[in-house]
C-alpha atoms as a PDB file:
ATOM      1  CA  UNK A   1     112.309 103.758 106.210  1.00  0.00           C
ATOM      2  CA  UNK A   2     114.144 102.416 109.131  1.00  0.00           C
ATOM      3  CA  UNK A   3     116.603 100.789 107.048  1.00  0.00           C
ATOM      4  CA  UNK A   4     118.190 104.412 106.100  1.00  0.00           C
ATOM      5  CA  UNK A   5     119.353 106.980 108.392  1.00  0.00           C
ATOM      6  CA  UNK A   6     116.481 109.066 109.684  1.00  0.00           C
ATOM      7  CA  UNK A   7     116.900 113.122 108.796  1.00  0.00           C
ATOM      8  CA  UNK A   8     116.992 114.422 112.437  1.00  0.00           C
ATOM      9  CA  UNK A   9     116.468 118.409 111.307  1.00  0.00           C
ATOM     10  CA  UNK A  10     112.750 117.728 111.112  1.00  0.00           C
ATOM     11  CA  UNK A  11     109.971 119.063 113.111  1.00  0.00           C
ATOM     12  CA  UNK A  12     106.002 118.813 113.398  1.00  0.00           C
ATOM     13  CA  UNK A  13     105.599 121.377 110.449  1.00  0.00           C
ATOM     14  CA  UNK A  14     107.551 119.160 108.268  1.00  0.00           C
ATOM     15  CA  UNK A  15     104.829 116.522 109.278  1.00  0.00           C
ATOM     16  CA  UNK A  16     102.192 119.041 108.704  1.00  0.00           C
ATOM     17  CA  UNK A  17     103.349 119.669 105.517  1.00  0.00           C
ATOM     18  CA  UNK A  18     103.688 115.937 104.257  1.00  0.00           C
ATOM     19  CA  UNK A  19     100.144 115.457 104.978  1.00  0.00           C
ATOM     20  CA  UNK A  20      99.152 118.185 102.908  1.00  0.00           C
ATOM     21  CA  UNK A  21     100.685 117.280 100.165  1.00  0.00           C
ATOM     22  CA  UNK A  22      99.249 113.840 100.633  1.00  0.00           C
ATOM     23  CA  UNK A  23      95.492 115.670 100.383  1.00  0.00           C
ATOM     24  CA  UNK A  24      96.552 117.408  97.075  1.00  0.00           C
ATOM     25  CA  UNK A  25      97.768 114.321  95.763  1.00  0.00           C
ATOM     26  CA  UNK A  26      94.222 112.811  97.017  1.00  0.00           C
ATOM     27  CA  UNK A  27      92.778 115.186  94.569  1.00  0.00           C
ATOM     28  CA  UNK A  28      94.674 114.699  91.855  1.00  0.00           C
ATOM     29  CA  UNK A  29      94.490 111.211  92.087  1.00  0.00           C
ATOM     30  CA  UNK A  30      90.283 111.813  91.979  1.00  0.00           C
ATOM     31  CA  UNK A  31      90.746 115.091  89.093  1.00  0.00           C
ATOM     32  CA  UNK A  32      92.554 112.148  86.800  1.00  0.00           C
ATOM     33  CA  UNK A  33      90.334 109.514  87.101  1.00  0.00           C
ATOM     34  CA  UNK A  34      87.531 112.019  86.284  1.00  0.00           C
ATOM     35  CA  UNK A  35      89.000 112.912  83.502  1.00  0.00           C
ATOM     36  CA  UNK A  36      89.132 109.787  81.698  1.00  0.00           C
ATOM     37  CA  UNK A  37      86.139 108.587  82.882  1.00  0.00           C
ATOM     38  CA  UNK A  38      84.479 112.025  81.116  1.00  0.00           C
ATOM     39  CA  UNK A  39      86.993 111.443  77.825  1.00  0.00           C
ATOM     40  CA  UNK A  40      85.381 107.968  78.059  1.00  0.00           C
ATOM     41  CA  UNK A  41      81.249 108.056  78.375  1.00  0.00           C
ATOM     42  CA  UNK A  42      81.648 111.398  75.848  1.00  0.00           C
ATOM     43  CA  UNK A  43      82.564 109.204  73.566  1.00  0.00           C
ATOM     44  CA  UNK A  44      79.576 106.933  75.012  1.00  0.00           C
ATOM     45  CA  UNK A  45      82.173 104.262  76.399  1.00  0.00           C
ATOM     46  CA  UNK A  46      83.675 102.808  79.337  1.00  0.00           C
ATOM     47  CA  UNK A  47      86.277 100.579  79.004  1.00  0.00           C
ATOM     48  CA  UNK A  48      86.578  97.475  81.785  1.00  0.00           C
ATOM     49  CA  UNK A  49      90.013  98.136  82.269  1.00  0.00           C
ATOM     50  CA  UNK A  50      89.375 101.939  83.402  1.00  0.00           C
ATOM     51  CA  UNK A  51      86.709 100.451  86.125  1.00  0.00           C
ATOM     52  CA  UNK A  52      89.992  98.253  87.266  1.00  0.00           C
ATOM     53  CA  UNK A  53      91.768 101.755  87.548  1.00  0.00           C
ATOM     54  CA  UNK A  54      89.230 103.506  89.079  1.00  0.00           C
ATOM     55  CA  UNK A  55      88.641 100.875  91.513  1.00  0.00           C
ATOM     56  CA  UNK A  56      92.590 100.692  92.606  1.00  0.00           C
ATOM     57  CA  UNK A  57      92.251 105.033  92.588  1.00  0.00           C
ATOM     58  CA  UNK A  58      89.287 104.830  94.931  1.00  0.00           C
ATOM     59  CA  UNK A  59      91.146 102.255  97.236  1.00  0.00           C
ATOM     60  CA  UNK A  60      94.682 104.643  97.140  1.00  0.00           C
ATOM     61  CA  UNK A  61      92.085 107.502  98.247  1.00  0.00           C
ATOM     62  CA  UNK A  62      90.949 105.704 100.908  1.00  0.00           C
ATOM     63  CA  UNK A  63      94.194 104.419 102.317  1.00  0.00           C
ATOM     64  CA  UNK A  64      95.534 107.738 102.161  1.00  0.00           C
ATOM     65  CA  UNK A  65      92.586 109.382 104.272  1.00  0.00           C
ATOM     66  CA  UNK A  66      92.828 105.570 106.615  1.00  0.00           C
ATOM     67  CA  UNK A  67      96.653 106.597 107.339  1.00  0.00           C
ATOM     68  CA  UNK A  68      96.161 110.429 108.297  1.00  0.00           C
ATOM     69  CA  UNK A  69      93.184 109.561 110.430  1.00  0.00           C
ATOM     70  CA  UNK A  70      94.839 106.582 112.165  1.00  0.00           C
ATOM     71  CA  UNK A  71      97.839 109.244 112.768  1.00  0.00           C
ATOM     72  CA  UNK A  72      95.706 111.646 114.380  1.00  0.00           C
ATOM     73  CA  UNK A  73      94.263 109.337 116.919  1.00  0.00           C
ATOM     74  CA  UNK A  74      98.327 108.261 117.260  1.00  0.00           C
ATOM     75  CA  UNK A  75      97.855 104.717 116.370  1.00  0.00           C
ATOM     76  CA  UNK A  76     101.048 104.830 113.876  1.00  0.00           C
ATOM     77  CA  UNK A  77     101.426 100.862 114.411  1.00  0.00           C
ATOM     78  CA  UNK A  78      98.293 100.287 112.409  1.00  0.00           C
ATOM     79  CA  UNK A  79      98.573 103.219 109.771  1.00  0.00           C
ATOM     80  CA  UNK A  80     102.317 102.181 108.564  1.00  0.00           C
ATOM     81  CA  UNK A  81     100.548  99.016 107.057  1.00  0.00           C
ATOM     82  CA  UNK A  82      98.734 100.965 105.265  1.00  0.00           C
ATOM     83  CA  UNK A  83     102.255 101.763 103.338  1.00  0.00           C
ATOM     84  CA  UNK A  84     102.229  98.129 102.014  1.00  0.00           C
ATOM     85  CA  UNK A  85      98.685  98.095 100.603  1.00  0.00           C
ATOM     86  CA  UNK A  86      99.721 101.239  98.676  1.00  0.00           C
ATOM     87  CA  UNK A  87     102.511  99.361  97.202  1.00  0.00           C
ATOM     88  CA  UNK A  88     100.617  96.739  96.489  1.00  0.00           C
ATOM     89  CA  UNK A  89      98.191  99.576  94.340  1.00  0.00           C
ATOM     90  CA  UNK A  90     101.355 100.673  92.527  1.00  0.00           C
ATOM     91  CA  UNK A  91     102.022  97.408  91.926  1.00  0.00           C
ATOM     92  CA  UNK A  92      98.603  96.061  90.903  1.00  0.00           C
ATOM     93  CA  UNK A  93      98.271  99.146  88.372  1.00  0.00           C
ATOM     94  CA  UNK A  94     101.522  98.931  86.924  1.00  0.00           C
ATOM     95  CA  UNK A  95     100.751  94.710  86.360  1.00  0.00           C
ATOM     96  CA  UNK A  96      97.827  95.966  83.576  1.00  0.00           C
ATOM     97  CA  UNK A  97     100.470  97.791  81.618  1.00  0.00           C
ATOM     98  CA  UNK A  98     102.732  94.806  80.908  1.00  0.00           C
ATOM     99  CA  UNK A  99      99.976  92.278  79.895  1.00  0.00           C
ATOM    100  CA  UNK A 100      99.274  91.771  75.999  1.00  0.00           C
ATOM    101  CA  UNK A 101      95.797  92.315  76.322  1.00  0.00           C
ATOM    102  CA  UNK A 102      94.083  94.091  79.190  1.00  0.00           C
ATOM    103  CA  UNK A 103      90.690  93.554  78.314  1.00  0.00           C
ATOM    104  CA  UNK A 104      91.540  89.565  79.254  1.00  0.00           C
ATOM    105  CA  UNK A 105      93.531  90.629  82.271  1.00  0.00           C
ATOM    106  CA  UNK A 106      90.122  92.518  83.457  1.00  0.00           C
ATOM    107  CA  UNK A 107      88.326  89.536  82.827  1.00  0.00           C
ATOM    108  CA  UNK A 108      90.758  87.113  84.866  1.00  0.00           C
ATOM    109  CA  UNK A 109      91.135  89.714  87.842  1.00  0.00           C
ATOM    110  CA  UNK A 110      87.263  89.954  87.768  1.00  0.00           C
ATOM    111  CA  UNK A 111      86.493  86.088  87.997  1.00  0.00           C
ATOM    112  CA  UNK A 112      88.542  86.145  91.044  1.00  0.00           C
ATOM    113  CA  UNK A 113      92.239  84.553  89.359  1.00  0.00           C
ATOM    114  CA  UNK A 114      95.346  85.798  91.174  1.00  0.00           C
ATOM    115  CA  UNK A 115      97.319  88.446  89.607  1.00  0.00           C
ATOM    116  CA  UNK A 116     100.223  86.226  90.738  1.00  0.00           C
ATOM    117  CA  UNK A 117      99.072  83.404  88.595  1.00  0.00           C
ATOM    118  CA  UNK A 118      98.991  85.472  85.519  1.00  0.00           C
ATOM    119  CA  UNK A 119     101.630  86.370  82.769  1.00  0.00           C
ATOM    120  CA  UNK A 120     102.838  89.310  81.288  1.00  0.00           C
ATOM    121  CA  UNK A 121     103.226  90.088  77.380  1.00  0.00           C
ATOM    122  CA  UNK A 122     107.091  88.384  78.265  1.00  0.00           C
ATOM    123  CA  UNK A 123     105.686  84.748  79.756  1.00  0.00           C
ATOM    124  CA  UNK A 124     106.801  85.912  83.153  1.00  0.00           C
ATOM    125  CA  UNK A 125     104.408  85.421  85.901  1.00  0.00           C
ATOM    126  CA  UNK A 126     103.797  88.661  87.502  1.00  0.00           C
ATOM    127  CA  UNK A 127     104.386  87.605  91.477  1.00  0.00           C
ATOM    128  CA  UNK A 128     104.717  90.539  93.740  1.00  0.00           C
ATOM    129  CA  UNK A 129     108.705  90.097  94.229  1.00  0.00           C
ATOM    130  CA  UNK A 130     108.313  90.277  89.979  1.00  0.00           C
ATOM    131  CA  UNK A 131     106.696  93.234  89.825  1.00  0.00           C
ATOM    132  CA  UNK A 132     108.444  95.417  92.905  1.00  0.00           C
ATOM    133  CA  UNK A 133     112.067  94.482  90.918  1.00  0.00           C
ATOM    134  CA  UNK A 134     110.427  95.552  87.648  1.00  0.00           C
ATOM    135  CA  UNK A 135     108.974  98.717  89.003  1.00  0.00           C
ATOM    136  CA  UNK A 136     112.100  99.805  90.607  1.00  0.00           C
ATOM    137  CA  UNK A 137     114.092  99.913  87.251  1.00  0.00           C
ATOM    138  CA  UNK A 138     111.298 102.987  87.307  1.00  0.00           C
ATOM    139  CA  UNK A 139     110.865 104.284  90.584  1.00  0.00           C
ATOM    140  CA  UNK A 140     114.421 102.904  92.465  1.00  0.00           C
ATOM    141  CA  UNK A 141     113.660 102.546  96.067  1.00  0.00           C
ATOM    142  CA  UNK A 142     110.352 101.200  95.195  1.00  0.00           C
ATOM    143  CA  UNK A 143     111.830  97.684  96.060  1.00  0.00           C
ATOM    144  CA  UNK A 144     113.499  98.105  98.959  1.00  0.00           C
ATOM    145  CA  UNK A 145     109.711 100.374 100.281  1.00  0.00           C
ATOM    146  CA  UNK A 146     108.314  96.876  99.121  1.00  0.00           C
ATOM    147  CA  UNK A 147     110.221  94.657 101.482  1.00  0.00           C
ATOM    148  CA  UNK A 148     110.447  97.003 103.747  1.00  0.00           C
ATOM    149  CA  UNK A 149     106.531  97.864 104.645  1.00  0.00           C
ATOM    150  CA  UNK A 150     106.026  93.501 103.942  1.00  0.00           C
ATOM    151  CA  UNK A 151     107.728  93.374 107.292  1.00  0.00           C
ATOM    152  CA  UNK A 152     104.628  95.501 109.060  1.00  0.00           C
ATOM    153  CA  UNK A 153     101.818  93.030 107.347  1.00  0.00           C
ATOM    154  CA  UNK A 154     102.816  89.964 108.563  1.00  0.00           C
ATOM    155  CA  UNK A 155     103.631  89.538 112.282  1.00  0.00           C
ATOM    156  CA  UNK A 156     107.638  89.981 112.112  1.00  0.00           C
ATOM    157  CA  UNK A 157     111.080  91.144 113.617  1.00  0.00           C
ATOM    158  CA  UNK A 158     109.473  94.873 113.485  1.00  0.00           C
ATOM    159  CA  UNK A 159     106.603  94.274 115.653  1.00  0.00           C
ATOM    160  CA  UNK A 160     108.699  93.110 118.375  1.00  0.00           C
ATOM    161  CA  UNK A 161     111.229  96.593 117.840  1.00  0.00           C
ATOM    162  CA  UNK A 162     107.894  98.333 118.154  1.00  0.00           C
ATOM    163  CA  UNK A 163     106.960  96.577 121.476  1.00  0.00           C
ATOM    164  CA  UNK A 164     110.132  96.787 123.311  1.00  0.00           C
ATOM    165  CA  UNK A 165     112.667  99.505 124.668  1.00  0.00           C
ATOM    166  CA  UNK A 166     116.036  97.843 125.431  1.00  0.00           C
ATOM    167  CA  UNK A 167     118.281  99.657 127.409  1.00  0.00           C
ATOM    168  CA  UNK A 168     122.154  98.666 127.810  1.00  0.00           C
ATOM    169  CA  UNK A 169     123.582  98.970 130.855  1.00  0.00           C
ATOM    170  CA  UNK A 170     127.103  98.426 130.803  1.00  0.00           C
ATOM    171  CA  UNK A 171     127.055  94.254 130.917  1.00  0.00           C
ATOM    172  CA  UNK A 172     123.849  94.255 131.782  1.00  0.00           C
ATOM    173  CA  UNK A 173     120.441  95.441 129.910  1.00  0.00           C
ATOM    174  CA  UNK A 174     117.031  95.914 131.217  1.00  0.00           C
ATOM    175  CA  UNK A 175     113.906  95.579 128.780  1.00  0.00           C
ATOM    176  CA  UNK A 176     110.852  97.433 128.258  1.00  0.00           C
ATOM    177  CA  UNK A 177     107.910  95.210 127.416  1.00  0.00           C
ATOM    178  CA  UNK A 178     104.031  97.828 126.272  1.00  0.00           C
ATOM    179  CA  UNK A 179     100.985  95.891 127.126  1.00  0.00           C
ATOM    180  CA  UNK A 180      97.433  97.886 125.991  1.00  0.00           C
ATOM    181  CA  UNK A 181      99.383 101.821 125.715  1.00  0.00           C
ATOM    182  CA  UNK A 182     100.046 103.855 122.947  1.00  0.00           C
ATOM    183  CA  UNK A 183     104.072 103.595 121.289  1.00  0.00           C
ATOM    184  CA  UNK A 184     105.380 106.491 121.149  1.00  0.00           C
ATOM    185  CA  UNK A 185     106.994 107.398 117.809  1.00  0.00           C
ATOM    186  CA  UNK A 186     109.995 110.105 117.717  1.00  0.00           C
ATOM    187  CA  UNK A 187     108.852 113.096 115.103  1.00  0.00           C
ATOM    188  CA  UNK A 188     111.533 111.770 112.753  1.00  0.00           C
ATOM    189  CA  UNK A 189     110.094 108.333 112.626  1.00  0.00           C
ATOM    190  CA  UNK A 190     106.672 110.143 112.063  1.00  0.00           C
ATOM    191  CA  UNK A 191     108.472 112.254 108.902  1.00  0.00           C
ATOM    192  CA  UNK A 192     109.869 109.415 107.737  1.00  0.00           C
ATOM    193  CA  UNK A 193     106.543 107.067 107.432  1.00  0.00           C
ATOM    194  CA  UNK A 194     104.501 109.521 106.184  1.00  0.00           C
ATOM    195  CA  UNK A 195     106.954 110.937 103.698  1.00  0.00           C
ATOM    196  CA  UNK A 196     107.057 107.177 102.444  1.00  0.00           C
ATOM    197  CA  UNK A 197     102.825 107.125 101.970  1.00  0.00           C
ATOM    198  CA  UNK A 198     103.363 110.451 100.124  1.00  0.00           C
ATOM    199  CA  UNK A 199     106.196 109.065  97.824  1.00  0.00           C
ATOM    200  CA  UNK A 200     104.332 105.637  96.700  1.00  0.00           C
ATOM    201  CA  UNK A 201     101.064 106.975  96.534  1.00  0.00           C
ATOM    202  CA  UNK A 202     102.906 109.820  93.854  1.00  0.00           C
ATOM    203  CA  UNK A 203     104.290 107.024  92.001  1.00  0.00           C
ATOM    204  CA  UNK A 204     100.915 105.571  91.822  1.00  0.00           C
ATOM    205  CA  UNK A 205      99.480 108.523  90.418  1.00  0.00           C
ATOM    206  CA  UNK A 206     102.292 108.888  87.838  1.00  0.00           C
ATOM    207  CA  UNK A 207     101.485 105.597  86.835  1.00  0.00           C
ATOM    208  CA  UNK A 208      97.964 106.603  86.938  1.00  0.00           C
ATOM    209  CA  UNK A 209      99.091 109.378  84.714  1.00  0.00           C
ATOM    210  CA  UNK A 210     100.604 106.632  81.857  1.00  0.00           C
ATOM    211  CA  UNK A 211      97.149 104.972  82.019  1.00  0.00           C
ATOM    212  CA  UNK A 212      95.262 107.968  80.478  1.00  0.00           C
ATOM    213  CA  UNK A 213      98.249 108.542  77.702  1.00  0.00           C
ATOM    214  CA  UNK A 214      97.544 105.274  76.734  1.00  0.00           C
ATOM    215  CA  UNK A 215      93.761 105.360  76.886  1.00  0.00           C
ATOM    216  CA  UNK A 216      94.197 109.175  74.678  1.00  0.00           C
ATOM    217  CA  UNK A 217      95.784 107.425  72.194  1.00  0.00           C
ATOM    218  CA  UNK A 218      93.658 103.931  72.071  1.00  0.00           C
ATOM    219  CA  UNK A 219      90.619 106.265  71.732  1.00  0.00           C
ATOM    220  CA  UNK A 220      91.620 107.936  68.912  1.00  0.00           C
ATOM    221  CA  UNK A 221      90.197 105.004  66.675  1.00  0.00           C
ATOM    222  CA  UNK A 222      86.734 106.050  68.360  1.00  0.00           C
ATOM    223  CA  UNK A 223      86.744 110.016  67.380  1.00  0.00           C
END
């Protein structure tokens, strides 16, 4: 993100590339959740908390497919806050595996209660600031992705960068204001976001991945 030096010795095949490995990750995102769905109804169940996980998978898909398609049409302002919602996937996934009982978290998220109001199996309410310091003991940058993309959801600082060129001019500067036109991002900006939807939406499939571990073993009991 902005907040680290951009790599400069990119190019439009680099962004190519990114997005392709963003569709395989789409699919193996969909190939997982498959698979426990079909470990779960052979065994002639379906647990609630796997329709939680499916329902956060089918909302990373979409988000995915929202940001390349907003891309295309160049509308980057609008598909980089798509990076927060992702985060907030990893973040609403990984919140199910610290609870003491999921089935009651399930039940809670389902009535409509704020995962924000709720505790983990340690008594600590799981806020979003909680759970982006806790997952970056896993995934470190996570936190700093976090506060980073929470600048592009509500109006901030980085909207105004995005609607203004300043231009020093010895004393003096002159300022660039965009009404109604496209902003024009630099390829390394364009590298950089999308390489940051790639990276989150992997950590929410590795997390994805810990789900059906756990959900192997708790079945076990069943066979």
């Amino acid at each position: 993100m902005d907040k680290q030096p951009l790599n400069e010795n990119v190019s439009e095949v680099d962004l190519t590339q990114i997005f392709e490995a963003i569709e395989q990750l789409n699919k193996q995102l969909n190939d997982t959740a498959v698979e426990i769905f079909t470990n779960e109804t052979q065994r002639k169940l379906l647990f609630k908390p796997s329709h939680f996980t499916f329902s956060i998978v089918h909302r990373a898909i979409e988000l995915n497919r929202g940001f390349k398609a907003l891309t295309d049409s160049n509308n980057w302002i609008t598909a980089i806050n798509l990076l927060r919602l992702q985060a907030d996937n990893c973040m609403r996934m990984f919140a199910m595996s610290l609870v003491a009982d999921r089935l009651d978290f399930y039940n809670r998220i389902q009535n409509g209660e704020h995962i924000r109001n709720i505790k983990d199996a340690e008594d600590n309410k799981m806020t979003d600031s909680y759970l982006s310091q806790k997952l970056d003991s896993i995934y470190p940058g996570f936190r700093l992705l976090y506060e980073n993309t929470s600048g592009f959801i509500h109006f901030s600082s980085e909207h105004i960068k995005l609607n203004t060129d300043r231009v020093d001019t010895g004393e003096e500067f002159m300022m660039y204001i965009r009404l109604a036109e496209i902003t024009e991002f630099s390829i390394n900006k364009k590298v950089d976001y999308a390489f940051n939807m790639f990276m989150v939406s992997k950590e929410l499939y590795k997390l994805l991945n810990g789900y059906k571990l756990h959900m192997i073993d708790f079945m076990k009991q069943f066979d």
